[in-house]
PDB file of N, CA and C in Angstrom:
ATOM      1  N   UNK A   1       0.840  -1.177   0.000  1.00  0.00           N
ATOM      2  CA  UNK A   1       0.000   0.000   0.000  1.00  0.00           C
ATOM      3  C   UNK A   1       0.888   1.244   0.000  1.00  0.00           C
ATOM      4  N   UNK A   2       0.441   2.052  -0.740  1.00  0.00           N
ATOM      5  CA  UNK A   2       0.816   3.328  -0.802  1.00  0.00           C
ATOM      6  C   UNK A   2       1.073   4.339   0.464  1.00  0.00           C
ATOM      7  N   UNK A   3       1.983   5.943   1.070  1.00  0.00           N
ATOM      8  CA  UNK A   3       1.624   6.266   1.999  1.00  0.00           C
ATOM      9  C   UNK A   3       0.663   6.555   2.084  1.00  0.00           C
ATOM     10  N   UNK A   4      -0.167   7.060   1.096  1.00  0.00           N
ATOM     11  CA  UNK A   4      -1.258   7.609   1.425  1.00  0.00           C
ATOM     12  C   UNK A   4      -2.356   6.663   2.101  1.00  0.00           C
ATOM     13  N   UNK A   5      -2.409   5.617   1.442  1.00  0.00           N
ATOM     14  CA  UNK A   5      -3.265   4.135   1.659  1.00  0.00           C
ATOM     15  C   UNK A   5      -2.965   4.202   3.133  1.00  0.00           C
ATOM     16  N   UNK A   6      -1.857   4.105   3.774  1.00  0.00           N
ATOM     17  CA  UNK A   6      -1.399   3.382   4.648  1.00  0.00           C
ATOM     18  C   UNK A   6      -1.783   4.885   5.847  1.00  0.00           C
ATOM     19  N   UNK A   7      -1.668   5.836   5.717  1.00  0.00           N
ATOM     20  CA  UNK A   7      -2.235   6.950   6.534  1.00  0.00           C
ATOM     21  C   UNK A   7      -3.530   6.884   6.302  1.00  0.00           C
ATOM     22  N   UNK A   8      -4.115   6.751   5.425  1.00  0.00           N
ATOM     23  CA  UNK A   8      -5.874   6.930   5.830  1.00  0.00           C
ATOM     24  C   UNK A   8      -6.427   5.476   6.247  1.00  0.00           C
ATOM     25  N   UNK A   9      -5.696   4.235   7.225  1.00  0.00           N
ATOM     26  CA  UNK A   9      -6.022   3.598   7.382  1.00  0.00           C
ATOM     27  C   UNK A   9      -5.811   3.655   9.254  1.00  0.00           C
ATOM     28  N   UNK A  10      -4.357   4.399   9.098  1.00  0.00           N
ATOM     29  CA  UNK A  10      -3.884   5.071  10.431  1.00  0.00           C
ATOM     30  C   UNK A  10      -4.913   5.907  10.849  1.00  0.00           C
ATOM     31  N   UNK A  11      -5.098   7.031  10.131  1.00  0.00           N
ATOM     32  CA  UNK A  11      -6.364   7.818  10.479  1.00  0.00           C
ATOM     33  C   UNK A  11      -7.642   7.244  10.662  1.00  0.00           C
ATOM     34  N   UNK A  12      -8.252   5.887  10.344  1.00  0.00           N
ATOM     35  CA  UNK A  12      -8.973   5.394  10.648  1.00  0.00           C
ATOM     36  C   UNK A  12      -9.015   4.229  12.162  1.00  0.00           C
ATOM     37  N   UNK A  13      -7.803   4.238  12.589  1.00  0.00           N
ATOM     38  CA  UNK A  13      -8.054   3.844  13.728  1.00  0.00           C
ATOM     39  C   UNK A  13      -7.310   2.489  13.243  1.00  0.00           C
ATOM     40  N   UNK A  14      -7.230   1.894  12.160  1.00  0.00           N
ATOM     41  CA  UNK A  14      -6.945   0.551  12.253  1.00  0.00           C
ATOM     42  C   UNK A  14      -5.438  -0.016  12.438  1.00  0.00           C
ATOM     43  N   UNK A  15      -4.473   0.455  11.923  1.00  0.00           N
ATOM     44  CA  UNK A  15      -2.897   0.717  12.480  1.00  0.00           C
ATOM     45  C   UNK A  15      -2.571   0.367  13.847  1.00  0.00           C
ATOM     46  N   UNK A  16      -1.819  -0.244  14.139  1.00  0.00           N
ATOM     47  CA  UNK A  16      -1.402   0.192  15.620  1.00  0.00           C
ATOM     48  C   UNK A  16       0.390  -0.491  16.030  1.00  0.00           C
ATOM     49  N   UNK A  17       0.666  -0.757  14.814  1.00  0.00           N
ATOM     50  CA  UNK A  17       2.458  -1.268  15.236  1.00  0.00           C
ATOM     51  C   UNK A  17       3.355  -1.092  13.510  1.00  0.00           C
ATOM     52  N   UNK A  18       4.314  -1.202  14.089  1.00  0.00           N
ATOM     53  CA  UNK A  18       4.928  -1.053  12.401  1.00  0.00           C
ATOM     54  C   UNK A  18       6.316  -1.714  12.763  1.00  0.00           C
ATOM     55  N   UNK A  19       6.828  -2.607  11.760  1.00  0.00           N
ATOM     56  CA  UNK A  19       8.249  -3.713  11.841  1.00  0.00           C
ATOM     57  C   UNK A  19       8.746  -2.833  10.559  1.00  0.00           C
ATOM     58  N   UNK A  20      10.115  -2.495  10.920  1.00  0.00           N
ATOM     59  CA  UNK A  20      10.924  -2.743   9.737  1.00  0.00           C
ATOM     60  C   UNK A  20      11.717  -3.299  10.106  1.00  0.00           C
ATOM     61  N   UNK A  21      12.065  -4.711   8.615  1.00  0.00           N
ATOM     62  CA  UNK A  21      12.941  -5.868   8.807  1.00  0.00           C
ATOM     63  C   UNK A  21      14.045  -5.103   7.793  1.00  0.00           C
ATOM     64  N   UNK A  22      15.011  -5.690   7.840  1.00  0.00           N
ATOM     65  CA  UNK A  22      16.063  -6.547   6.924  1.00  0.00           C
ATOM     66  C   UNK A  22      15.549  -7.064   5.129  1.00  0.00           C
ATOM     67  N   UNK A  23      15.766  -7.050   4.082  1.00  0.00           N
ATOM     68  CA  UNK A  23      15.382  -7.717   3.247  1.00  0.00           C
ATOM     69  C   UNK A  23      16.710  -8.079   2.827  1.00  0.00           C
ATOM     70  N   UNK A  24      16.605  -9.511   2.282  1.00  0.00           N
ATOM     71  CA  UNK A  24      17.960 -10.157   1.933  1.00  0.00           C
ATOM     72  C   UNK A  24      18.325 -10.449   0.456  1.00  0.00           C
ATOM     73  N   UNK A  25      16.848 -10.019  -0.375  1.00  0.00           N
ATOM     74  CA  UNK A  25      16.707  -9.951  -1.575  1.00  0.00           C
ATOM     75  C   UNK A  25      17.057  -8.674  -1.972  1.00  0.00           C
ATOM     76  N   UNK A  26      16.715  -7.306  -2.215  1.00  0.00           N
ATOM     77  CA  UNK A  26      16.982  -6.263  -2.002  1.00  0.00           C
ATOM     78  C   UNK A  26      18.138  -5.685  -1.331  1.00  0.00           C
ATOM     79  N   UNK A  27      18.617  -6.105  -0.083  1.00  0.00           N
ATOM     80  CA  UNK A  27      19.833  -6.108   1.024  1.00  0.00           C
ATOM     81  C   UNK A  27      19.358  -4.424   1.525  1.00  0.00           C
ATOM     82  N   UNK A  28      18.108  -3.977   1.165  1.00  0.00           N
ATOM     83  CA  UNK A  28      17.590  -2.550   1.975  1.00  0.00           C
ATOM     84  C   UNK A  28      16.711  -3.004   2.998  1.00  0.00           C
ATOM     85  N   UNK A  29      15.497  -2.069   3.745  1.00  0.00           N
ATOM     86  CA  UNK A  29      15.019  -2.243   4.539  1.00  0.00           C
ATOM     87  C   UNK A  29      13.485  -2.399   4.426  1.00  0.00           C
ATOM     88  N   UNK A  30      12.266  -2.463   4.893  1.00  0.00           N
ATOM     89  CA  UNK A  30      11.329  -3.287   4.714  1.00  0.00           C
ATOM     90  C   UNK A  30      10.210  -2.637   5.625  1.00  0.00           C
ATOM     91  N   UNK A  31       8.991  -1.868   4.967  1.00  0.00           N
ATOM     92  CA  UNK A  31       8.186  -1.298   6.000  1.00  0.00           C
ATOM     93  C   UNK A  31       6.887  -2.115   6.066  1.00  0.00           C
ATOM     94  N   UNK A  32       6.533  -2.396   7.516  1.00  0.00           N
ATOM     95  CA  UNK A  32       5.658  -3.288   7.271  1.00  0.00           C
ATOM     96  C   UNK A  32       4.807  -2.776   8.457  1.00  0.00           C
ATOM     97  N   UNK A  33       3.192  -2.517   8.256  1.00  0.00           N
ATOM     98  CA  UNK A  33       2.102  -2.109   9.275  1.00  0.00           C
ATOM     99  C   UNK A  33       1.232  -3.355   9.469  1.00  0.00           C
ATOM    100  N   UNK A  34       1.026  -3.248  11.157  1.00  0.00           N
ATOM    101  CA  UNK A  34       0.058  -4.311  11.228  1.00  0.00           C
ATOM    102  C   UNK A  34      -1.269  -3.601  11.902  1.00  0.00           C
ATOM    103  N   UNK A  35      -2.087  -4.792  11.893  1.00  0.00           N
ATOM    104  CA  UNK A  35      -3.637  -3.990  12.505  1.00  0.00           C
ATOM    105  C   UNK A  35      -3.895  -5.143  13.868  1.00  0.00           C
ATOM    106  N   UNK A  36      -4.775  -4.439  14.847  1.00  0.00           N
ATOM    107  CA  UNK A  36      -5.189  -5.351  15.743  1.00  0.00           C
ATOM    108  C   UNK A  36      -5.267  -7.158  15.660  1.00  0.00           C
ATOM    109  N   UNK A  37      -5.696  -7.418  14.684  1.00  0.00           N
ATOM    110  CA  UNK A  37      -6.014  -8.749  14.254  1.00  0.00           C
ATOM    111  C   UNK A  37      -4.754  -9.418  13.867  1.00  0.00           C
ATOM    112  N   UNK A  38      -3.275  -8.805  13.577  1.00  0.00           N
ATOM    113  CA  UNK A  38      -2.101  -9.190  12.728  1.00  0.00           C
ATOM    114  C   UNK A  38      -2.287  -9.307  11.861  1.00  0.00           C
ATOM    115  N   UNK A  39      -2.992  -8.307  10.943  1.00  0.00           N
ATOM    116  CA  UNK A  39      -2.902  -8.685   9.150  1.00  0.00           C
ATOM    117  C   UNK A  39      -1.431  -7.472   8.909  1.00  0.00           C
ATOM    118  N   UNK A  40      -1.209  -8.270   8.046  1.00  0.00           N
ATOM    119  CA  UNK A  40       0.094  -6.976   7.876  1.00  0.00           C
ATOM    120  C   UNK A  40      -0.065  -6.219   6.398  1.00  0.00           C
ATOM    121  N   UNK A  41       0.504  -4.802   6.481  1.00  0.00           N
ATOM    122  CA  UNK A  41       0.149  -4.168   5.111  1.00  0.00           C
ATOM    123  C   UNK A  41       1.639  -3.502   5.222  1.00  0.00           C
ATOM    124  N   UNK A  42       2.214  -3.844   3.763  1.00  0.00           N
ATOM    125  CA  UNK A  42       3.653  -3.923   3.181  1.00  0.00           C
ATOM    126  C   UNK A  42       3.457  -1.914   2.851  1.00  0.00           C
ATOM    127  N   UNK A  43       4.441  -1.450   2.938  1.00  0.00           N
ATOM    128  CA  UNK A  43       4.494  -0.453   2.266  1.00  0.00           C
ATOM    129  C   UNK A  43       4.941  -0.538   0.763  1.00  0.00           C
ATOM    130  N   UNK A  44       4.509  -0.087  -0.224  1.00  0.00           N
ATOM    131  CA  UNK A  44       5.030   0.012  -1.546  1.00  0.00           C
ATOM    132  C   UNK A  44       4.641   0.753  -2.521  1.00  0.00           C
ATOM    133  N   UNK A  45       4.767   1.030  -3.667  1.00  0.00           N
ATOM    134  CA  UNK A  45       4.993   2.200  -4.499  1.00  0.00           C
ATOM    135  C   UNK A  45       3.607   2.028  -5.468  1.00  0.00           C
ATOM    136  N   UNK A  46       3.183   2.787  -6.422  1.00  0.00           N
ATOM    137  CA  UNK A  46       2.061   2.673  -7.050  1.00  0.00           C
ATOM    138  C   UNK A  46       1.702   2.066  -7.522  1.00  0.00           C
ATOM    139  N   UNK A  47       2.988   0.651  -8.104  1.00  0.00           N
ATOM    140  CA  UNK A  47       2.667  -0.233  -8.970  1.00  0.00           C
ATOM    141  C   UNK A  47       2.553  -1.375  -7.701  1.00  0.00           C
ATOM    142  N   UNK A  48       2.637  -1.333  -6.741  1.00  0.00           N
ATOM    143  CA  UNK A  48       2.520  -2.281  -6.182  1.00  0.00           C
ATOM    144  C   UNK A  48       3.379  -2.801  -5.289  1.00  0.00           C
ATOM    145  N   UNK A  49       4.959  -2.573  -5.933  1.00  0.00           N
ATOM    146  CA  UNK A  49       6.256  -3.593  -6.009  1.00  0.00           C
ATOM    147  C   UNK A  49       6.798  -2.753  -4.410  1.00  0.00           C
ATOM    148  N   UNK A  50       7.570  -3.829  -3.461  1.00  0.00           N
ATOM    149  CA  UNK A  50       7.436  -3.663  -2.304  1.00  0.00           C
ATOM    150  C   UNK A  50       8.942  -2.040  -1.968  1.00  0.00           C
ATOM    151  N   UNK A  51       8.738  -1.308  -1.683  1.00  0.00           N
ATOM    152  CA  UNK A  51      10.091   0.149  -1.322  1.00  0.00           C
ATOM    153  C   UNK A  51      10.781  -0.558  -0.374  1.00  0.00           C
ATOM    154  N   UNK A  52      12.049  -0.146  -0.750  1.00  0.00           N
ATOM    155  CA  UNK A  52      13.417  -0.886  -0.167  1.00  0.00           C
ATOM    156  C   UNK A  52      13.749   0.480   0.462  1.00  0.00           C
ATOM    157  N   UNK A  53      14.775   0.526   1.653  1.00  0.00           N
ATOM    158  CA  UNK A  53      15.108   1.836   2.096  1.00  0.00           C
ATOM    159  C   UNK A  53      16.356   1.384   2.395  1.00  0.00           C
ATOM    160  N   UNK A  54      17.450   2.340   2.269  1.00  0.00           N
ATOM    161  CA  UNK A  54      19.240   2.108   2.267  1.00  0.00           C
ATOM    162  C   UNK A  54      19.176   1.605   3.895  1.00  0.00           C
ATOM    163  N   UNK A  55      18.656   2.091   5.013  1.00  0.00           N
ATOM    164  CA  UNK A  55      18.760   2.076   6.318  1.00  0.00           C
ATOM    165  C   UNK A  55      17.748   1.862   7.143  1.00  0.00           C
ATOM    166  N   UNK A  56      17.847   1.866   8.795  1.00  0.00           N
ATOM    167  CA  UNK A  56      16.902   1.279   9.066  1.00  0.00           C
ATOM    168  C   UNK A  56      16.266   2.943   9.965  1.00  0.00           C
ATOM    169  N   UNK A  57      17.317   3.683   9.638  1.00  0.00           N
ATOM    170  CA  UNK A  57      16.836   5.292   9.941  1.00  0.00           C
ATOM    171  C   UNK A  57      15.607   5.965   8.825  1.00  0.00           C
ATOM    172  N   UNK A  58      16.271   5.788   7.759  1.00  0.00           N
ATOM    173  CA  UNK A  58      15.477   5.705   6.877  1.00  0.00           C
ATOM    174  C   UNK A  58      13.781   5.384   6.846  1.00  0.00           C
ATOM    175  N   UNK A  59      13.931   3.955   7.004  1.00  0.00           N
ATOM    176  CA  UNK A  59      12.843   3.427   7.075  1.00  0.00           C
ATOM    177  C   UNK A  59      11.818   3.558   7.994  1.00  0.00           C
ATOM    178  N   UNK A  60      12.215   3.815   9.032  1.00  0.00           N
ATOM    179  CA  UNK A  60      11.824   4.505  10.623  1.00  0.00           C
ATOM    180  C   UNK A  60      11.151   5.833  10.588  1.00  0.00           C
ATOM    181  N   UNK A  61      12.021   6.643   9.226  1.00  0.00           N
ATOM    182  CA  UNK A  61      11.393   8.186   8.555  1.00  0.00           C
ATOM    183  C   UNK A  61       9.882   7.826   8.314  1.00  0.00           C
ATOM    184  N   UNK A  62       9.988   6.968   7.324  1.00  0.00           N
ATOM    185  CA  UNK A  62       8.293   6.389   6.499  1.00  0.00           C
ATOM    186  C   UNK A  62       7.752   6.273   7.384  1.00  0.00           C
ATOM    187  N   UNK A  63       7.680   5.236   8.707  1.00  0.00           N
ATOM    188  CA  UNK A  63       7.098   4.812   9.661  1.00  0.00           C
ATOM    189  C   UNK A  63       6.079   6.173  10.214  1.00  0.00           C
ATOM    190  N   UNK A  64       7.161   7.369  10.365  1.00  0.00           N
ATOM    191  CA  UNK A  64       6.644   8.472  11.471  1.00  0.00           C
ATOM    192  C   UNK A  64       5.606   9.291  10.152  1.00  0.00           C
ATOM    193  N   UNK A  65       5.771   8.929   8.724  1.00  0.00           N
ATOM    194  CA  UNK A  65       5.238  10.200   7.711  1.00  0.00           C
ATOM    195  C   UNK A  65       3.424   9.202   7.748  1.00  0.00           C
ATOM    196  N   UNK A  66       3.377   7.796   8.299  1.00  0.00           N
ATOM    197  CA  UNK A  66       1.895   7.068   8.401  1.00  0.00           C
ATOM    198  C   UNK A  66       1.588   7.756   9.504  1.00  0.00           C
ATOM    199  N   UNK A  67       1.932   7.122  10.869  1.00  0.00           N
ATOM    200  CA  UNK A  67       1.777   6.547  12.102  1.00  0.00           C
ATOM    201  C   UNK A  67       2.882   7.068  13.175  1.00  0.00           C
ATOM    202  N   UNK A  68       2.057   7.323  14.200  1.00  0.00           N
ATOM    203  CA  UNK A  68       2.684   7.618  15.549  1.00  0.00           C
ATOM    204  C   UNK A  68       2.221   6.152  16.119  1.00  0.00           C
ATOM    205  N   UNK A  69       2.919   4.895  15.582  1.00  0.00           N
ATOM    206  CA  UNK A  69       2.730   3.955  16.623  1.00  0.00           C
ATOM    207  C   UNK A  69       4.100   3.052  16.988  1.00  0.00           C
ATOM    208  N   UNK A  70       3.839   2.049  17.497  1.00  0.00           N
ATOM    209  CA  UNK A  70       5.365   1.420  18.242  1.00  0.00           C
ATOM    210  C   UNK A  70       5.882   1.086  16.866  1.00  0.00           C
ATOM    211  N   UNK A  71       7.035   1.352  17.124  1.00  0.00           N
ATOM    212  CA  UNK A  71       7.580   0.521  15.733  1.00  0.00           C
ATOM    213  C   UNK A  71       8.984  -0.565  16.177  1.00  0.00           C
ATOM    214  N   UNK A  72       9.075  -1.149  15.723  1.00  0.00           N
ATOM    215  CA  UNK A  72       9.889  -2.516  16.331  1.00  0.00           C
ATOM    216  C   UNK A  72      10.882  -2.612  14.772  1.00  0.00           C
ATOM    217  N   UNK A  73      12.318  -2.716  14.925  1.00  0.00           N
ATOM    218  CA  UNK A  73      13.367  -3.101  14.101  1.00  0.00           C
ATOM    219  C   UNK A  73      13.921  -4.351  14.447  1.00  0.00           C
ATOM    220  N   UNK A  74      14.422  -5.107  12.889  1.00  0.00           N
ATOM    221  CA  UNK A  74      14.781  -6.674  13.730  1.00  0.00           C
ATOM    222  C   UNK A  74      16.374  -6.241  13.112  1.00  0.00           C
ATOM    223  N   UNK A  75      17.259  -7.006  13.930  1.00  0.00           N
ATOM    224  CA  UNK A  75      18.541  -7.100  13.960  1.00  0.00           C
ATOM    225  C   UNK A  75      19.177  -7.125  12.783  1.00  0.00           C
ATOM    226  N   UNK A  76      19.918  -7.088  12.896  1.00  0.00           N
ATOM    227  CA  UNK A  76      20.374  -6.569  10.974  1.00  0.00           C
ATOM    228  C   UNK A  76      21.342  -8.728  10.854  1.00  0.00           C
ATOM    229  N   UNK A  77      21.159  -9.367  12.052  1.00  0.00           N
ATOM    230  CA  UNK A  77      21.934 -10.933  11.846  1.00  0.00           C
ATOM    231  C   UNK A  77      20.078 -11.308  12.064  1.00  0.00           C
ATOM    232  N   UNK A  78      19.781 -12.019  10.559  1.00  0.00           N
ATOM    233  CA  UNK A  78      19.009 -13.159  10.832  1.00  0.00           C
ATOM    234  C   UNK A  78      19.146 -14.506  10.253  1.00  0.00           C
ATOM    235  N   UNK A  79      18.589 -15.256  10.768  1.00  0.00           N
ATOM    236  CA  UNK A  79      19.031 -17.264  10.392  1.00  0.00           C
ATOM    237  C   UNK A  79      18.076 -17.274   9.088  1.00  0.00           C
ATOM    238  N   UNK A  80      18.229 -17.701   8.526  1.00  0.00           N
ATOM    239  CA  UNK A  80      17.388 -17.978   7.434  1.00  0.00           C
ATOM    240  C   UNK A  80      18.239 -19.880   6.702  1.00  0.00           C
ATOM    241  N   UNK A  81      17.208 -20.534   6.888  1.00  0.00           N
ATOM    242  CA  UNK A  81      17.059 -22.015   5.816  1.00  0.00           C
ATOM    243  C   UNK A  81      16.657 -22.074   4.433  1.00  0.00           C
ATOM    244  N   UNK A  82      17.368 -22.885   3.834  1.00  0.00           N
ATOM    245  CA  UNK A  82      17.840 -22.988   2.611  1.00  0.00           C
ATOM    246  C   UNK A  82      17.086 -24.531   2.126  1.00  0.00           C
TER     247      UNK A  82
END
């Protein structure tokens, strides 16, 4: 979803946490909103395709331009299986 998408959903009350991960495909960062229930809504650009951010400062920027809510970063070492 778009920012805009993703603020008039904030403004609607339904928002309430935001993760940015790590992406290992990309090797940028990863904005991701969830709602009460844990559905999660990806941040991304008009066509769809998911915004990568150089940092996790960066990405933390987007976070504050939706939502004033918790936002949680995961470690820049994760395990991943093959």
């Amino acid at each position: 979803m778009t920012l805009a998408e993703l603020r008039d959903l904030y403004q609607q009350g339904k928002l309430h946490q935001a993760r940015v991960c790590h992406d290992t495909l990309s090797m940028g960062w990863l904005v991701t909103f969830y709602d009460a229930e844990g559905n999660l809504y990806e941040l991304t650009d008009t066509l769809g395709c998911r915004v990568s951010h150089e940092s996790p400062r960066a990405a933390e920027e987007k976070v504050h331009l939706v939502a004033d809510c918790p936002t949680r970063i995961d470690s820049l070492y994760r395990f991943f299986e093959v």
